[in-house]
Protein backbone atom coordinates (compact mmCIF):
# COMPACT_ATOMS: atom_id res chain seq x y z
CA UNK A 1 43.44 74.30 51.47
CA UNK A 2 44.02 77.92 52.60
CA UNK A 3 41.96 79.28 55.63
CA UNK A 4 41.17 83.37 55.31
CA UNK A 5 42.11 85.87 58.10
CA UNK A 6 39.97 88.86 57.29
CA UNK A 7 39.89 90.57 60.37
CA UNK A 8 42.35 92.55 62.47
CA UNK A 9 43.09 91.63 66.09
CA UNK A 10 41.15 93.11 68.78
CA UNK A 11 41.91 96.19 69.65
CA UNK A 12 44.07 97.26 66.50
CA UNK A 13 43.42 99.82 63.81
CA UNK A 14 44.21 100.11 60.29
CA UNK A 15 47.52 101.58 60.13
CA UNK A 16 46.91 105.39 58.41
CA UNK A 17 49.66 105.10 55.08
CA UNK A 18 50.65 107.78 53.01
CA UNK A 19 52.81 108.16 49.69
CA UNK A 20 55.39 110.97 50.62
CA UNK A 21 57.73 112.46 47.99
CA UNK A 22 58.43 116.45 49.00
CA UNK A 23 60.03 118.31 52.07
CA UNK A 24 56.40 119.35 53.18
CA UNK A 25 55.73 115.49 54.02
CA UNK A 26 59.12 114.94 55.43
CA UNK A 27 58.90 118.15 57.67
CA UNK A 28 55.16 116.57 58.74
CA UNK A 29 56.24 113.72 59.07
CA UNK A 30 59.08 114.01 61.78
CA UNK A 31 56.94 116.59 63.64
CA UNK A 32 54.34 113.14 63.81
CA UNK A 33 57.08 111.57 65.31
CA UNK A 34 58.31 114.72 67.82
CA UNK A 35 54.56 114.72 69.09
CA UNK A 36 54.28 110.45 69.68
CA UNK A 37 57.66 110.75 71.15
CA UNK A 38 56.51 113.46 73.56
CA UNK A 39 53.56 110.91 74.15
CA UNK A 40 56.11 108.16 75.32
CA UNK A 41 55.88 106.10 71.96
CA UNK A 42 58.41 105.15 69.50
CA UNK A 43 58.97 105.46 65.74
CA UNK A 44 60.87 103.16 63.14
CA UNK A 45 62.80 104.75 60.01
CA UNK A 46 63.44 102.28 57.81
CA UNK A 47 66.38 102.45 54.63
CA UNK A 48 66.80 100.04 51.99
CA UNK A 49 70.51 99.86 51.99
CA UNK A 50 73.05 99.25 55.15
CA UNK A 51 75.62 101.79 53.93
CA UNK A 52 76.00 104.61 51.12
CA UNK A 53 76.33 103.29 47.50
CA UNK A 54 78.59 104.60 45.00
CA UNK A 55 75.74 103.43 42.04
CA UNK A 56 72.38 103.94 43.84
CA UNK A 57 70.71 107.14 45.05
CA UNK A 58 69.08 105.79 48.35
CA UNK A 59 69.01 106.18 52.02
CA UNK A 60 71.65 104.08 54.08
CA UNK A 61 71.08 103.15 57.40
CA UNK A 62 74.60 104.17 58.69
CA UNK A 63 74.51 107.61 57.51
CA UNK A 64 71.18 108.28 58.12
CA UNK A 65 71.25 107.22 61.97
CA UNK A 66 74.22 109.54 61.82
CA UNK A 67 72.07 112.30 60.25
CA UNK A 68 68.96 112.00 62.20
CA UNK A 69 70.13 111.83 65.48
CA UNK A 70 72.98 115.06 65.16
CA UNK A 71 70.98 117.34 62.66
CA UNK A 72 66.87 116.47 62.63
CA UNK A 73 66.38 114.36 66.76
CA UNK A 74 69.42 115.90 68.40
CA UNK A 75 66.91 116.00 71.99
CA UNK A 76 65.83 112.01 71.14
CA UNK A 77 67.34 108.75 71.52
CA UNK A 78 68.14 107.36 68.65
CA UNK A 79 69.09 104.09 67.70
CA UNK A 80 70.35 101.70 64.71
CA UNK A 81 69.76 98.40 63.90
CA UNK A 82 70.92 96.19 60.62
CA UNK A 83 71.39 93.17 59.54
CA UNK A 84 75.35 93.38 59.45
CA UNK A 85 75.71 93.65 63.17
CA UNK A 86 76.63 90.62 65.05
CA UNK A 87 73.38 88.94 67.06
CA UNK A 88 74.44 90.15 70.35
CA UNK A 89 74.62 93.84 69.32
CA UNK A 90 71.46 93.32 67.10
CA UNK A 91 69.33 92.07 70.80
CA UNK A 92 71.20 95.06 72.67
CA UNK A 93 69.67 97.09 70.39
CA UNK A 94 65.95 95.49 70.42
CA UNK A 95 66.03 95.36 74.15
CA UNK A 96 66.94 98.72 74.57
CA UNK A 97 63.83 99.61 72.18
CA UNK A 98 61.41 97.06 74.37
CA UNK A 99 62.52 98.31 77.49
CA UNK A 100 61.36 102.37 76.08
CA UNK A 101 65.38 103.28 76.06
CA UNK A 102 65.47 104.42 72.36
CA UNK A 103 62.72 106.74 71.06
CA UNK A 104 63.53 106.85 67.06
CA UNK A 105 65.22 103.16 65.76
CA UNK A 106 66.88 103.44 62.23
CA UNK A 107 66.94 100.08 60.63
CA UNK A 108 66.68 98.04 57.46
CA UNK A 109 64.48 95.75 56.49
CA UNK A 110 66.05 93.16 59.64
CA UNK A 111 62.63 94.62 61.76
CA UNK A 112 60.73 92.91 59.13
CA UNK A 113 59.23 90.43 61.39
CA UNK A 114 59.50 88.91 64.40
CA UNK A 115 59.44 92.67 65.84
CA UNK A 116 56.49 93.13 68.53
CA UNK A 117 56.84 96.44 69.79
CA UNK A 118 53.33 97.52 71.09
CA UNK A 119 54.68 101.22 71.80
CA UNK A 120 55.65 102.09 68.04
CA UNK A 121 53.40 104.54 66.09
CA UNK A 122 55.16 106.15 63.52
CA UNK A 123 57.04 104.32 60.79
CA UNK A 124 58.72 105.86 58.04
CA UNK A 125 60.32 104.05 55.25
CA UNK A 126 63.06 105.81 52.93
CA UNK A 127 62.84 104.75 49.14
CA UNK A 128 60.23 102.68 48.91
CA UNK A 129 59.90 102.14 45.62
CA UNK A 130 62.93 99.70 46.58
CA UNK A 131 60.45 97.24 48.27
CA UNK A 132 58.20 94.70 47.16
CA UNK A 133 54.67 95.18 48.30
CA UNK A 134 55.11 91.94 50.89
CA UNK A 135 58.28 93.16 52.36
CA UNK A 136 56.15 96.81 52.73
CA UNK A 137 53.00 95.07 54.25
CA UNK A 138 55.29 93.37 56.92
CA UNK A 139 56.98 96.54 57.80
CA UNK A 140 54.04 98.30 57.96
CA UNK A 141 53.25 95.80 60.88
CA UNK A 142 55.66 96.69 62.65
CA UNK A 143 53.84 99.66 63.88
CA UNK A 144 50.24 100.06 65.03
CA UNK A 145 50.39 96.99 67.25
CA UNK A 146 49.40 98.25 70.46
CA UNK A 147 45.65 99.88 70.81
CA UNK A 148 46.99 103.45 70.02
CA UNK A 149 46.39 104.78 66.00
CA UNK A 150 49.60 104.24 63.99
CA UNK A 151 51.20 106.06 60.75
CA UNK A 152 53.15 105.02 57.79
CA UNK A 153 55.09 107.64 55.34
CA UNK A 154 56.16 106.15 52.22
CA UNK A 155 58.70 108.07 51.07
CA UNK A 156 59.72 108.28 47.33
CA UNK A 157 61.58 110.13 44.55
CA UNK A 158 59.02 108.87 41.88
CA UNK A 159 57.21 110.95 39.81
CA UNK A 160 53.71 110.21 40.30
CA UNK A 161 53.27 110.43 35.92
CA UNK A 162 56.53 108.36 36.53
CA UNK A 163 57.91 106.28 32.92
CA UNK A 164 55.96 103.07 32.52
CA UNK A 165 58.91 101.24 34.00
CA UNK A 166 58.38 102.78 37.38
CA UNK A 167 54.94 102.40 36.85
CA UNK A 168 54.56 98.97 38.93
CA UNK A 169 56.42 100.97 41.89
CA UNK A 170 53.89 103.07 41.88
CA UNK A 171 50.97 101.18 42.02
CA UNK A 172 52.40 98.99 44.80
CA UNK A 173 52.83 102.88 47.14
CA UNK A 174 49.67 103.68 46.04
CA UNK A 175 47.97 100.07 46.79
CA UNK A 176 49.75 100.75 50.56
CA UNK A 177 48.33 103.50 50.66
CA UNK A 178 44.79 102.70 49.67
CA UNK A 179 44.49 99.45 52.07
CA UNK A 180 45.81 97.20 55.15
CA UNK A 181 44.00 94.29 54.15
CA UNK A 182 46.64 91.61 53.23
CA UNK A 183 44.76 89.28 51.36
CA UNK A 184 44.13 92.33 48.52
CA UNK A 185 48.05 93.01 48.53
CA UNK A 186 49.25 89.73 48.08
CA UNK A 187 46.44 89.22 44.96
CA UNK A 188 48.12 92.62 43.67
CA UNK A 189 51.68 91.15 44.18
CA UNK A 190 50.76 88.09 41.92
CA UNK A 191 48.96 90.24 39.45
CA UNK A 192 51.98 92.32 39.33
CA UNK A 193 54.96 89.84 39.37
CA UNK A 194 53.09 86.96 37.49
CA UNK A 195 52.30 83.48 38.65
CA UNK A 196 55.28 81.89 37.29
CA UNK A 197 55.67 78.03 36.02
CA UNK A 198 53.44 75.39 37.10
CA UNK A 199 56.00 72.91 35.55
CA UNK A 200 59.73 74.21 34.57
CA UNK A 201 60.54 73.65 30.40
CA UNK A 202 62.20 71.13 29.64
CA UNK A 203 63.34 67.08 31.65
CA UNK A 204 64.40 67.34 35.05
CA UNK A 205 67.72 65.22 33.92
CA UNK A 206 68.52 67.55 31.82
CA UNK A 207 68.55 70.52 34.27
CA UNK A 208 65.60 72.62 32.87
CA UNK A 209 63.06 71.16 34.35
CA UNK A 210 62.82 73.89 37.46
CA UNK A 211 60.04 76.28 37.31
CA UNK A 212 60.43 79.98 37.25
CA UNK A 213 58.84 81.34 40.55
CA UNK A 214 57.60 84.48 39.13
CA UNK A 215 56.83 86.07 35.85
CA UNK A 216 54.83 84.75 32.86
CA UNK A 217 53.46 81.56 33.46
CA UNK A 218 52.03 78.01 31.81
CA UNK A 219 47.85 79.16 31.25
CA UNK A 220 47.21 81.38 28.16
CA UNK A 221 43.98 83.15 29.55
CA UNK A 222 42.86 81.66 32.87
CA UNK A 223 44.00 84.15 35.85
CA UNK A 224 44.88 83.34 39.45
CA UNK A 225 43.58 85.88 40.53
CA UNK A 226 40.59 86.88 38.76
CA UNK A 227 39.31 83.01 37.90
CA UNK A 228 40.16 81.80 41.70
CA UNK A 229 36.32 80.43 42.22
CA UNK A 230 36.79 78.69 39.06
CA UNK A 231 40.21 77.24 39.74
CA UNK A 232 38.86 76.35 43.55
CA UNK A 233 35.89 73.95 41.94
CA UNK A 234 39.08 72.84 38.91
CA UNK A 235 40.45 71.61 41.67
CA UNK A 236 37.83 69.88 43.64
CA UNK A 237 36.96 68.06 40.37
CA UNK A 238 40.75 67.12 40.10
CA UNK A 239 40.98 65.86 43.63
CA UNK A 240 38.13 63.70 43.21
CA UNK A 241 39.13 62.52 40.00
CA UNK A 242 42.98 61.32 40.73
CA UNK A 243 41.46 59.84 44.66
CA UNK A 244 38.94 57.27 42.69
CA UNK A 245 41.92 56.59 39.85
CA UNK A 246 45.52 57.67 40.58
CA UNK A 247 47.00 56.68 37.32
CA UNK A 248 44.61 57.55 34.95
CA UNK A 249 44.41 54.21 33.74
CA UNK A 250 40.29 53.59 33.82
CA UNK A 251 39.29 53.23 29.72
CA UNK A 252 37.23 56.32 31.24
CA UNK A 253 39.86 58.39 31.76
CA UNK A 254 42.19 57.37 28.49
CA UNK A 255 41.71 60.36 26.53
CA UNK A 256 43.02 62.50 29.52
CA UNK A 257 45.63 60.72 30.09
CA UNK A 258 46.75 61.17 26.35
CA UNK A 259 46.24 64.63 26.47
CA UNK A 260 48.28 65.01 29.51
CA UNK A 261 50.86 63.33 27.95
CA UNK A 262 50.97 65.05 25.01
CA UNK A 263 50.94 69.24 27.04
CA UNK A 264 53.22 68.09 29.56
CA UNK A 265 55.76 65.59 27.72
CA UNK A 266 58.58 64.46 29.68
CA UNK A 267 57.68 67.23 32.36
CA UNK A 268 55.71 64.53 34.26
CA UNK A 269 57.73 61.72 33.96
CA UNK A 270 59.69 62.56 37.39
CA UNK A 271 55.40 62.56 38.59
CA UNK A 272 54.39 59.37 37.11
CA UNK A 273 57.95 57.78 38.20
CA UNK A 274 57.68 58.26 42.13
């Protein structure tokens, strides 16, 4: 059974999110985080990558600390954070931020939970398009935790009439953007990356029988999403059905036993074996 959260803790707002791509949003976006600093709060800038790669145009940690705190927050305290630093250096670093000693943090995606940090308004996060829309829902947490109003800057180099192969990146911003209810994302994330296998193809013994996690999965037209009331009562039925005979072995229940049989083949034999 799954129990629904649909309401934010007291005190909290919605996190304001916006899709950034020019110099206009970047310029707005550290004078946000000049003004909350001024205020006595603290701001997260978040890359995808720990250091510069010779095949991917993106923002690096390392040499964007090393940017931000010499050429755009020379006056601030900045910090960095990754998760390629040993654990004592990592908690120096999260202490310091706790005890108000840092007022920017650079970091990777190592903040993405377990990071409670009541003081933090401003987030920004470099690339991304990089990030799934769970990993960008949990970062987005990270700010907007105390009772003070919070903002997220999305920064990307997509064209917004980007190629259709972009296109998912772009609806996952833009779904950021339009909501902070996590329930909605994570229905968008399984519309988006598909529902996977229910059962893998293929005998466990012969090492196919492991289900892919995501992508196109077993049902031809139901949809998680969309059909959930439907597969909520499926299941009911289902429940009640195996609890009065386990084994399908009631005269009853014979022809759906043989059409289980025959759609799932040796695929349930590991089920009907335990």
């Amino acid at each position: 059974d799954v129990g629904t959260l649909d309401e934010m803790p007291p005190g909290r707002m919605p996190v304001t999110t916006a899709v950034a791509r020019d110099e206009f949003s970047r310029a707005r976006a550290y004078r946000m985080i000049r003004t909350e600093v001024a205020r006595g709060r603290q701001a997260f800038i978040v890359c995808p990558l720990v250091e510069d790669s010779a095949s991917l145009e993106v923002k690096a940690a390392e040499s964007e600390f090393e940017r931000i705190r010499s050429e755009v927050f020379p006056e601030l305290r900045v910090g960095l954070v990754h998760g390629r630093m040993n654990a004592t250096a990592k908690e120096a670093v999260m202490t310091a931020v706790r005890r108000g000693e840092l007022d920017v943090l650079v970091a990777t995606t190592v903040i993405e939970v377990g990071v409670d940090i009541p003081n933090a308004t401003v987030m920004i996060v470099e690339d991304a398009d990089r990030f799934g829309l769970s990993q960008l829902h949990q970062l987005r947490g990270r700010v907007g935790r105390g009772t003070d109003p919070a903002t997220c800057f999305l920064f990307t180099a997509i064209d917004p009439l980007a190629e259709e192969a972009r296109a998912d990146a772009m609806t996952r911003l833009n779904a950021m953007a339009s909501t902070n209810d996590g329930l909605k994302l994570a229905e968008l994330d399984l519309e988006l990356r598909g529902g996977g296998q229910l059962f893998g193809r293929g005998s466990i013994e012969e090492g196919k029988g492991a289900p892919a996690q995501v992508g196109r999965g077993d049902l031809r037209f139901a949809n998680l999403t969309r059909d959930l009331d439907v597969l909520v009562e499926a299941r009911r039925e289902a429940f009640s059905l195996v609890d009065a005979d386990p084994r399908l072995a009631s005269s009853s229940n014979g022809a759906l036993l043989s059409e289980v049989r025959r759609r799932f083949a040796d695929r349930l034999d590991w089920l009907f074996a335990s």
